[in-house]
Protein backbone atom coordinates (compact mmCIF):
# COMPACT_ATOMS: atom_id res chain seq x y z
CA UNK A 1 15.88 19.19 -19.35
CA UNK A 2 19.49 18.08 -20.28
CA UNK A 3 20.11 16.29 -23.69
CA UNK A 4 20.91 12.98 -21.63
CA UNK A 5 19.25 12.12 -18.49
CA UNK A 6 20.91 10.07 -15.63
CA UNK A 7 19.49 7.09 -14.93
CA UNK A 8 17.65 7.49 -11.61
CA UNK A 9 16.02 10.61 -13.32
CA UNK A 10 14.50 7.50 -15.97
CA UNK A 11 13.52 5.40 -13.39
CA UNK A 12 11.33 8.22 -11.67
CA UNK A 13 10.01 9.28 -14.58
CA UNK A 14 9.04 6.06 -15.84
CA UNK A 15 7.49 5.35 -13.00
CA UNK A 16 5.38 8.51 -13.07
CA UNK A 17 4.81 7.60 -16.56
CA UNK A 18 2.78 4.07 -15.50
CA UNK A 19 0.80 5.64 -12.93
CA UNK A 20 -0.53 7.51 -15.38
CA UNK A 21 -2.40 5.02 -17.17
CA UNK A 22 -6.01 4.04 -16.89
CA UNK A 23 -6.37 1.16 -14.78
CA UNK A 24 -7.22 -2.64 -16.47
CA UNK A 25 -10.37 -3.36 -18.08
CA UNK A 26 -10.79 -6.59 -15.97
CA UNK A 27 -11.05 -3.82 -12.60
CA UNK A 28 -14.47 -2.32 -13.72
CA UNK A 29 -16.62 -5.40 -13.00
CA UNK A 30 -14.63 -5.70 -10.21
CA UNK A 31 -15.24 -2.77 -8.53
CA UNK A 32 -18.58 -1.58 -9.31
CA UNK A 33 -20.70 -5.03 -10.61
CA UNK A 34 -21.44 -6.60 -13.41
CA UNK A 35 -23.10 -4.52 -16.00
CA UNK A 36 -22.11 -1.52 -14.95
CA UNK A 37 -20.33 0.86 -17.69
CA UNK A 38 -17.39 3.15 -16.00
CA UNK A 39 -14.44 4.31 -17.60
CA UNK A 40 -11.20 2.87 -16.14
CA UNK A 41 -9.67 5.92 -16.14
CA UNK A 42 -12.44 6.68 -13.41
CA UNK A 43 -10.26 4.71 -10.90
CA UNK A 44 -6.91 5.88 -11.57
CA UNK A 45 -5.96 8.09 -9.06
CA UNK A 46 -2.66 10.00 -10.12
CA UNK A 47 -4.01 11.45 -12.92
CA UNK A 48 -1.31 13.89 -14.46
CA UNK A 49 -0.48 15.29 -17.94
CA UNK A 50 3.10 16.44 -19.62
CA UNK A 51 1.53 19.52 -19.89
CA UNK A 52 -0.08 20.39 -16.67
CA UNK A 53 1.81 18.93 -13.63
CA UNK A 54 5.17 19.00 -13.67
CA UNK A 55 7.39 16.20 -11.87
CA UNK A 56 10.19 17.30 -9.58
CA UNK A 57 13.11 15.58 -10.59
């Protein structure tokens, strides 16, 4: 990657960057009941690492 990135290259990746992340606490009761112990990671769909997926940009 170049030393200084454009800014629509910033935007995309910041937005790849928040889907990313586990969902809200507050979705877990939600979805499955109350009581009921799940990880909110569980429910985050795009799940992708620096490391292993790359983004096309």
């Amino acid at each position: 990657m170049t030393r200084f990135k454009l800014p629509s290259v910033k935007k995309k990746l910041a937005k790849a960057a928040k889907q990313t992340r586990w969902a809200p606490f507050w979705t877990v009761p939600k979805m499955y009941g109350k009581g009921k112990r799940v990880h909110p990671g569980r429910h985050t769909f795009k799940k992708r690492s620096w490391r292993r997926t790359k983004i096309k940009v």
